[in-house]
Protein backbone atom coordinates (compact mmCIF):
# COMPACT_ATOMS: atom_id res chain seq x y z
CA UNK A 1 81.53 152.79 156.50
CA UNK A 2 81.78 149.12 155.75
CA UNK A 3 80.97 147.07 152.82
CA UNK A 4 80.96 143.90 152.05
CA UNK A 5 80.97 142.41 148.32
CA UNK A 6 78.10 140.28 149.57
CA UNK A 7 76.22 143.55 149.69
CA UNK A 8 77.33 144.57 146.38
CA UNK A 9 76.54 141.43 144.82
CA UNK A 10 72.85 141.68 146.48
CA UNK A 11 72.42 145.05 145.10
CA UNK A 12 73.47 144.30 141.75
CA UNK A 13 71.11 141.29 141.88
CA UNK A 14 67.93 143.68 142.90
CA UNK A 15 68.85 145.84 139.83
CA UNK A 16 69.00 142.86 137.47
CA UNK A 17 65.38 141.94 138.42
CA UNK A 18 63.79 144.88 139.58
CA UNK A 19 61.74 142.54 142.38
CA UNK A 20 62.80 142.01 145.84
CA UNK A 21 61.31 138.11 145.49
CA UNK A 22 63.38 137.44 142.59
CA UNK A 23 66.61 138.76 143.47
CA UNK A 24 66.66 137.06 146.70
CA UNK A 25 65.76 133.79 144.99
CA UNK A 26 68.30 134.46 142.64
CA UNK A 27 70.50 135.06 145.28
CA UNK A 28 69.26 131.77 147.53
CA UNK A 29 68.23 134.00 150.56
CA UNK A 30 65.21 135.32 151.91
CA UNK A 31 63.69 138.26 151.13
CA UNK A 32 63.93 139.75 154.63
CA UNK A 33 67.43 139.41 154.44
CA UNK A 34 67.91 140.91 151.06
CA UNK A 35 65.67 143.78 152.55
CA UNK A 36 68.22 144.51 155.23
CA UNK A 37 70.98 143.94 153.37
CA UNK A 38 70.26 146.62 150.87
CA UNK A 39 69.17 148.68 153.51
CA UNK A 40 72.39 148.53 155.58
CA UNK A 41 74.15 149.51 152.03
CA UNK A 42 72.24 152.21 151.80
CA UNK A 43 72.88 153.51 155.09
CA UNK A 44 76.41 152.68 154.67
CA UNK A 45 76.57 154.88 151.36
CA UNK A 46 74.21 157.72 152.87
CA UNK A 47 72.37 157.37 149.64
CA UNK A 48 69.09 155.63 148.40
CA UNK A 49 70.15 153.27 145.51
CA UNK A 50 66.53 152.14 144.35
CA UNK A 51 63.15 153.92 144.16
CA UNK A 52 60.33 151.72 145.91
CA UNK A 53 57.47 151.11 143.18
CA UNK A 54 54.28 149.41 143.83
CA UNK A 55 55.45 146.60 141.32
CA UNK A 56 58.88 146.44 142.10
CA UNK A 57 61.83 148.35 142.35
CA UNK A 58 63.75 150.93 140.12
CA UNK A 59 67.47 151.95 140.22
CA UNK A 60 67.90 155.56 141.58
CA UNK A 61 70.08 158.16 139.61
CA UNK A 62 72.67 158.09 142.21
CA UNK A 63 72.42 154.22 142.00
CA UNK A 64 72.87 153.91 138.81
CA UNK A 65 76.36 155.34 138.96
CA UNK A 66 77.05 153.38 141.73
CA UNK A 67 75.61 149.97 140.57
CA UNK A 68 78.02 150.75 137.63
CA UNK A 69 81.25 151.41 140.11
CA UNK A 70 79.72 148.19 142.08
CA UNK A 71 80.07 145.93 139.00
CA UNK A 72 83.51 147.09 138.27
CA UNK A 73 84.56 145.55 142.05
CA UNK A 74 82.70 142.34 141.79
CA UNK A 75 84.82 142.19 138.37
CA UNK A 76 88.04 142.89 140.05
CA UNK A 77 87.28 140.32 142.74
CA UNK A 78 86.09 137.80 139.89
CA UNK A 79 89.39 138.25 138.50
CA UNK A 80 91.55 137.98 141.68
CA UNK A 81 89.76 134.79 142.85
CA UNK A 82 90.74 133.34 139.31
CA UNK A 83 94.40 134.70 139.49
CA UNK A 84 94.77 133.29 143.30
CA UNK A 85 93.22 129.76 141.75
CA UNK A 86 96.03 129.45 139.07
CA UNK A 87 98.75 130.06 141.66
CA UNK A 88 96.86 127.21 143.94
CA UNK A 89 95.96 124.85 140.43
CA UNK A 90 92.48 124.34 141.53
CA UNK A 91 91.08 126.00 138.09
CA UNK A 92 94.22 124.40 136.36
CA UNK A 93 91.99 121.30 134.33
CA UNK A 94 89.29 123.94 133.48
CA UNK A 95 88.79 126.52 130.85
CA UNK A 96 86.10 127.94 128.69
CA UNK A 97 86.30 128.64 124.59
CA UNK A 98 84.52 130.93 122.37
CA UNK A 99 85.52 129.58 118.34
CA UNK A 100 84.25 131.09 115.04
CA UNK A 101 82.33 129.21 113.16
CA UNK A 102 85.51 127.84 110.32
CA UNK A 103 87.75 127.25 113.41
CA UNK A 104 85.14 125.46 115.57
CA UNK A 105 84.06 122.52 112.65
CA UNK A 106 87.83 120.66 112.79
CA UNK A 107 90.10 123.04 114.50
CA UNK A 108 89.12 123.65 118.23
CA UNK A 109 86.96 119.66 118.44
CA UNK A 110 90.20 118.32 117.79
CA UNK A 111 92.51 120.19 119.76
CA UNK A 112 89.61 119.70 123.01
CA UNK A 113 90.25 115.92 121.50
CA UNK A 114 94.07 116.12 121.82
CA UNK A 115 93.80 117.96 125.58
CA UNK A 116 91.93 114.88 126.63
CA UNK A 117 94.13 112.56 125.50
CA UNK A 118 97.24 113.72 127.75
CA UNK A 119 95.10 115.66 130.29
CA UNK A 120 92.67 113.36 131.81
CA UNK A 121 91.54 116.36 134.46
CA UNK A 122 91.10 118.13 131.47
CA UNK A 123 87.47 120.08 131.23
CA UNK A 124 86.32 122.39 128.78
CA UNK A 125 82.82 124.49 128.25
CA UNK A 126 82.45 125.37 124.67
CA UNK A 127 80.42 128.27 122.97
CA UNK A 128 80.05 128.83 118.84
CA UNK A 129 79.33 131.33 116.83
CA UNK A 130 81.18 133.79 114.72
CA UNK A 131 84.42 136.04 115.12
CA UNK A 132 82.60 139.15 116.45
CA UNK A 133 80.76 136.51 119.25
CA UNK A 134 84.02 135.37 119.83
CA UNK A 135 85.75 138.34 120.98
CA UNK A 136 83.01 139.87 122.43
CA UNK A 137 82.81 136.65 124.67
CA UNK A 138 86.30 137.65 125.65
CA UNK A 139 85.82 141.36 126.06
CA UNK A 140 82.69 140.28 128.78
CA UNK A 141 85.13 137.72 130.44
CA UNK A 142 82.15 135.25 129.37
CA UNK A 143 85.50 132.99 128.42
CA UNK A 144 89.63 132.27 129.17
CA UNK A 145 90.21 132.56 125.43
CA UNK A 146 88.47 132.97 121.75
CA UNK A 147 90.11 131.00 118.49
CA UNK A 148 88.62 133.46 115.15
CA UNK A 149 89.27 135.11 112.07
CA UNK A 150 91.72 138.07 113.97
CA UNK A 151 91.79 140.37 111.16
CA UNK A 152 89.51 143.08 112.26
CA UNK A 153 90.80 143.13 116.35
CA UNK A 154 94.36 142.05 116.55
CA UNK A 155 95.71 145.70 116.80
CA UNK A 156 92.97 146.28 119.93
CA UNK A 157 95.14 147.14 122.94
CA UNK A 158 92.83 144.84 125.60
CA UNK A 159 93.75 141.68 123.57
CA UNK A 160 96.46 139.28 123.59
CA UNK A 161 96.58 137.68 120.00
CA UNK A 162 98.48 134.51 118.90
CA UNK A 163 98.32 133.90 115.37
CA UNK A 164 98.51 130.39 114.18
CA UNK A 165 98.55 129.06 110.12
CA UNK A 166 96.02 130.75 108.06
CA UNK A 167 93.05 128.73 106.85
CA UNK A 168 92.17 128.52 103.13
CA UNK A 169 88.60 128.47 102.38
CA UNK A 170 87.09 126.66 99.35
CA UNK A 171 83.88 126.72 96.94
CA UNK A 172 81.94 123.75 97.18
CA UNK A 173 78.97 122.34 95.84
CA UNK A 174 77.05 119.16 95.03
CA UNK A 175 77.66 116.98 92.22
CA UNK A 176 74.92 117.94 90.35
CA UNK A 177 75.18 121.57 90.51
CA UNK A 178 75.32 123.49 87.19
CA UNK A 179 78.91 124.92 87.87
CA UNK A 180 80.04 121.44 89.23
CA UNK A 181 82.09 120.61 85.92
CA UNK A 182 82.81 124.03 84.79
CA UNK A 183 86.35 124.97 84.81
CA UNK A 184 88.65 128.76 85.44
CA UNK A 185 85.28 129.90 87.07
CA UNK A 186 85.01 133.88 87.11
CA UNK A 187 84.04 135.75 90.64
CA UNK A 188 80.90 136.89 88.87
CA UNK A 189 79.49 133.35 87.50
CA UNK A 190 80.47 131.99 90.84
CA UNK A 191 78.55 134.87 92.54
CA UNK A 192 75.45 134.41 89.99
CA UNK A 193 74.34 131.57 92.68
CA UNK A 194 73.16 132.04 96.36
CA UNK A 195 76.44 131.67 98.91
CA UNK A 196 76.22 129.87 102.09
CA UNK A 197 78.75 130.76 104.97
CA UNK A 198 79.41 132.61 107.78
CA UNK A 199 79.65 136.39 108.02
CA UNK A 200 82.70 137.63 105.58
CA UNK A 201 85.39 140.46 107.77
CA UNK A 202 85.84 143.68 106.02
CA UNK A 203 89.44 142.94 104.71
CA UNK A 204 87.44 139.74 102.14
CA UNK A 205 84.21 141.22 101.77
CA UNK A 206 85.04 143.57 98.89
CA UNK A 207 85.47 140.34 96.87
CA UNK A 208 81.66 140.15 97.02
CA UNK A 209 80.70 143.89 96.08
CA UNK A 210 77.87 144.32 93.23
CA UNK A 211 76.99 140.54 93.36
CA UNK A 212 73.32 140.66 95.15
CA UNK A 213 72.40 137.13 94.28
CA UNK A 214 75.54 135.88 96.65
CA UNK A 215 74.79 138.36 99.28
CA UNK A 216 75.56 142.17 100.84
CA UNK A 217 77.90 144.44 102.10
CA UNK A 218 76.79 146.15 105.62
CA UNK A 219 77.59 149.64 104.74
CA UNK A 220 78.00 150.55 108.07
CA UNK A 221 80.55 147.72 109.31
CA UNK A 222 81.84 146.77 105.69
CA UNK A 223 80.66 143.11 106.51
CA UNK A 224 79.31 140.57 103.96
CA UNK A 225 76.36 138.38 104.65
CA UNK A 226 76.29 135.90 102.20
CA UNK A 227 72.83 135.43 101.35
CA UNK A 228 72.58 132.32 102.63
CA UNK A 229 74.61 133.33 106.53
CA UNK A 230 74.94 130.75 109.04
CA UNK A 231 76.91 130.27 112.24
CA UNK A 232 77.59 126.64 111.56
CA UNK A 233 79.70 125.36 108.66
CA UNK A 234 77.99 122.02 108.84
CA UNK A 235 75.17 123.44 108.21
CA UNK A 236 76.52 125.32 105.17
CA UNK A 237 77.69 122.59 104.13
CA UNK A 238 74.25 120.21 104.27
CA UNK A 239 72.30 123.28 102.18
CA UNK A 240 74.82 123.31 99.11
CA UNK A 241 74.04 119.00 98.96
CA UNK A 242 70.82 119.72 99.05
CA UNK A 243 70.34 122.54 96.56
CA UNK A 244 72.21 124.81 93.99
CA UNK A 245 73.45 127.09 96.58
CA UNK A 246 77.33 127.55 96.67
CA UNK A 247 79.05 126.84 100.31
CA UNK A 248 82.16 128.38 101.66
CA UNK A 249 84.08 125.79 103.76
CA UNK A 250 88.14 123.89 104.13
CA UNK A 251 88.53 121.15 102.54
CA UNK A 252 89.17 119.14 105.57
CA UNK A 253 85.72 120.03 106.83
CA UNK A 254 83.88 118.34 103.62
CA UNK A 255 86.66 115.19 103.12
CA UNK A 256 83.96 112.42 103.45
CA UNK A 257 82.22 114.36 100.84
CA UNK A 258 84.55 114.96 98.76
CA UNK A 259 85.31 111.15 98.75
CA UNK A 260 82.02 109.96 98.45
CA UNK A 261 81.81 112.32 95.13
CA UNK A 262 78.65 114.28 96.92
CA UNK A 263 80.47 117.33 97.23
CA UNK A 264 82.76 119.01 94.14
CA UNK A 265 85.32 121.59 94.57
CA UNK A 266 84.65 124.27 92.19
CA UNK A 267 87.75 125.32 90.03
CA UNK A 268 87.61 129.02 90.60
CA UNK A 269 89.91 131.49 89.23
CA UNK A 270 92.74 132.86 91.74
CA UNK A 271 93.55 131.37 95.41
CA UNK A 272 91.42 130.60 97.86
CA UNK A 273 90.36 133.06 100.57
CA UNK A 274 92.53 133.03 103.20
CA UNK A 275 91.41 133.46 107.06
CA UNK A 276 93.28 134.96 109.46
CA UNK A 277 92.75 132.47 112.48
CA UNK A 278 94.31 133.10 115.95
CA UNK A 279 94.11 132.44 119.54
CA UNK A 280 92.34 135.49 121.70
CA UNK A 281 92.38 136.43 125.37
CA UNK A 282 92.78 139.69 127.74
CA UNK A 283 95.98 141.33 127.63
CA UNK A 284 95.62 141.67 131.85
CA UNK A 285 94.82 137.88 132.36
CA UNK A 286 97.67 135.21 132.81
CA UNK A 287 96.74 132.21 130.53
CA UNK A 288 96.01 129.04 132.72
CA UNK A 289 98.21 125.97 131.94
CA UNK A 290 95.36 123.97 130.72
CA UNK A 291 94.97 127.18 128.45
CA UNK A 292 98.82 126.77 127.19
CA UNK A 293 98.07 122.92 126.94
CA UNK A 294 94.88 124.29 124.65
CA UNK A 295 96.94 126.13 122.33
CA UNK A 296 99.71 123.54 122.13
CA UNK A 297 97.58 121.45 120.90
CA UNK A 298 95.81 124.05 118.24
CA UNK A 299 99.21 124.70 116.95
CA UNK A 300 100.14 121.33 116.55
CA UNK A 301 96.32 120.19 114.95
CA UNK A 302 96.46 123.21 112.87
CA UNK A 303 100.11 121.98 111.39
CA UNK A 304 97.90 118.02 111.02
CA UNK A 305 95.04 120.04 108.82
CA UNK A 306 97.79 122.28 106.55
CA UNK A 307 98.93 118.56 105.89
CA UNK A 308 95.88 117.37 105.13
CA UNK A 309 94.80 119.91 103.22
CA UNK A 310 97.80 119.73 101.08
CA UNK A 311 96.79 115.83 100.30
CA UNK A 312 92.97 117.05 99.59
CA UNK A 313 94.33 119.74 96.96
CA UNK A 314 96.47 117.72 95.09
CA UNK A 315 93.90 114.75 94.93
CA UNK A 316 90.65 116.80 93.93
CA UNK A 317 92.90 119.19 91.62
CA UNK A 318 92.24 122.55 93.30
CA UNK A 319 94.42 125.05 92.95
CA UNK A 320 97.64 126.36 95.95
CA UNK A 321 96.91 129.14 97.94
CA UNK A 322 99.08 132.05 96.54
């Protein structure tokens, strides 16, 4: 019995599409060849991986738990190729992020920013979204590494976890709002108006409990959605100038704002909510050294922000985190 992972990956292609014509253009062969390639597999493996339909094809029951074992090997020789690159440097100037959406508006653009700057082979491919995209992203090997809120993974046993400086997250809204020049703000007159931001981890959604008008608790995953949820802070951000909704965001992400007087920081009792914010990959994969470059760099930006924020605080008169 031989087999080749060009087989496997030809298989694997066939059950993806279900169509002999589409797998092998997905594969940039002919049909014919696809045709004999699966069925040299499947004499290989003494077993019929696909049942022949008039329309197509259908993954057998004995394929289907060999498909499964198949994926696992083009996996393993995914990761082996990548491993045998870092030794050589070829994938050294490469490497792909997944950021939440509070660490991907000044964090992660600026550390890419810094990378370039000493790098110049640097290259980067860049994906947004939330924390559970994030990690998922690194769970499916979709990316090298995730930057999030780690608070609900970082005792998960797959994943490497490098904390960096937490990130305190403000109340904002526009000048005109009704709350704008109230002061010692209570949780529930803050949470009598819509909130816009991005989905709230278990450990600070409690915060939010019994105030519908600012959103709801997921019973099953102990989430918040604020009521107004977005992926993008910026756009969180553009929703509160525009109308009386509240927006959740760091200072440093609404400083023109603030300066231009468009934007308020709302004096709210207590400290601002804090995010856990780290750096995520696979426990089994080596980090690349334009990875370690990448978090160099987030470390040192993150330090820049703290600093900034510090000079934001004191000059808009919001209170320390505690």
């Amino acid at each position: 019995m031989r087999i080749t992972l060009r087989q496997l990956q030809h298989a694997t292609a066939l059950a993806r599409h279900g169509s002999f014509r589409e797998a092998a253009a997905d594969m940039h062969i002919t049909q014919p060849a696809l045709t004999r390639s699966i069925q040299t597999l499947e004499s290989s493996l003494n077993v019929s991986l696909f049942d022949r339909q008039p329309n197509g094809v259908e993954v057998s029951r004995a394929g289907e738990v060999l498909l499964r074992k198949a994926e696992g090997v083009l996996e393993s020789a995914r990761d082996l190729e990548r491993e045998a690159a870092l030794v050589s440097g070829l994938a050294s100037g490469s490497i792909r992020v997944s950021m939440g959406a509070y660490p991907g508006h000044e964090l992660v653009p600026r550390a890419v920013a810094a990378c370039l700057a000493q790098a110049s082979g640097f290259s980067s491919q860049i994906l947004g979204g939330d924390w559970r995209d994030a990690v998922q992203n690194v769970l499916n090997r979709s990316v090298d590494v995730a930057v999030a809120d780690i608070s609900t993974f970082s005792g998960d046993p797959r994943l490497e976890v490098i904390e960096l400086e937490p990130e305190a997250i403000y109340f904002v809204c526009r000048r005109e709002h009704p709350l704008a020049s109230q002061r010692g703000i209570g949780l529930s007159t803050l949470c009598g108006f819509p909130l816009a931001g991005c989905l709230v981890p278990p450990r600070l959604a409690t915060l939010f409990a019994g105030f519908p008008r600012a959103g709801s608790i997921d019973p099953d995953t102990g989430n918040f959605h604020p009521s107004v949820e977005v992926k993008s802070v910026e756009a969180a951000i553009r929703i509160a100038m525009l109308s009386d909704v509240v927006a959740a965001a760091q200072l440093t992400s609404v400083e023109s704002q603030l300066e231009s007087g468009s934007l308020v920081v709302l004096d709210v009792q207590g400290p601002p909510l804090q995010l856990r914010v780290g750096l995520i990959y696979l426990r089994e994969r080596t980090l690349a050294p334009m990875a370690q470059l990448f978090l160099d760099k987030l470390v040192e930006v993150r330090k820049n922000l703290g600093a900034t924020d510090v000079r934001l605080r004191e000059k808009f008169g919001t209170p320390r985190p505690g």
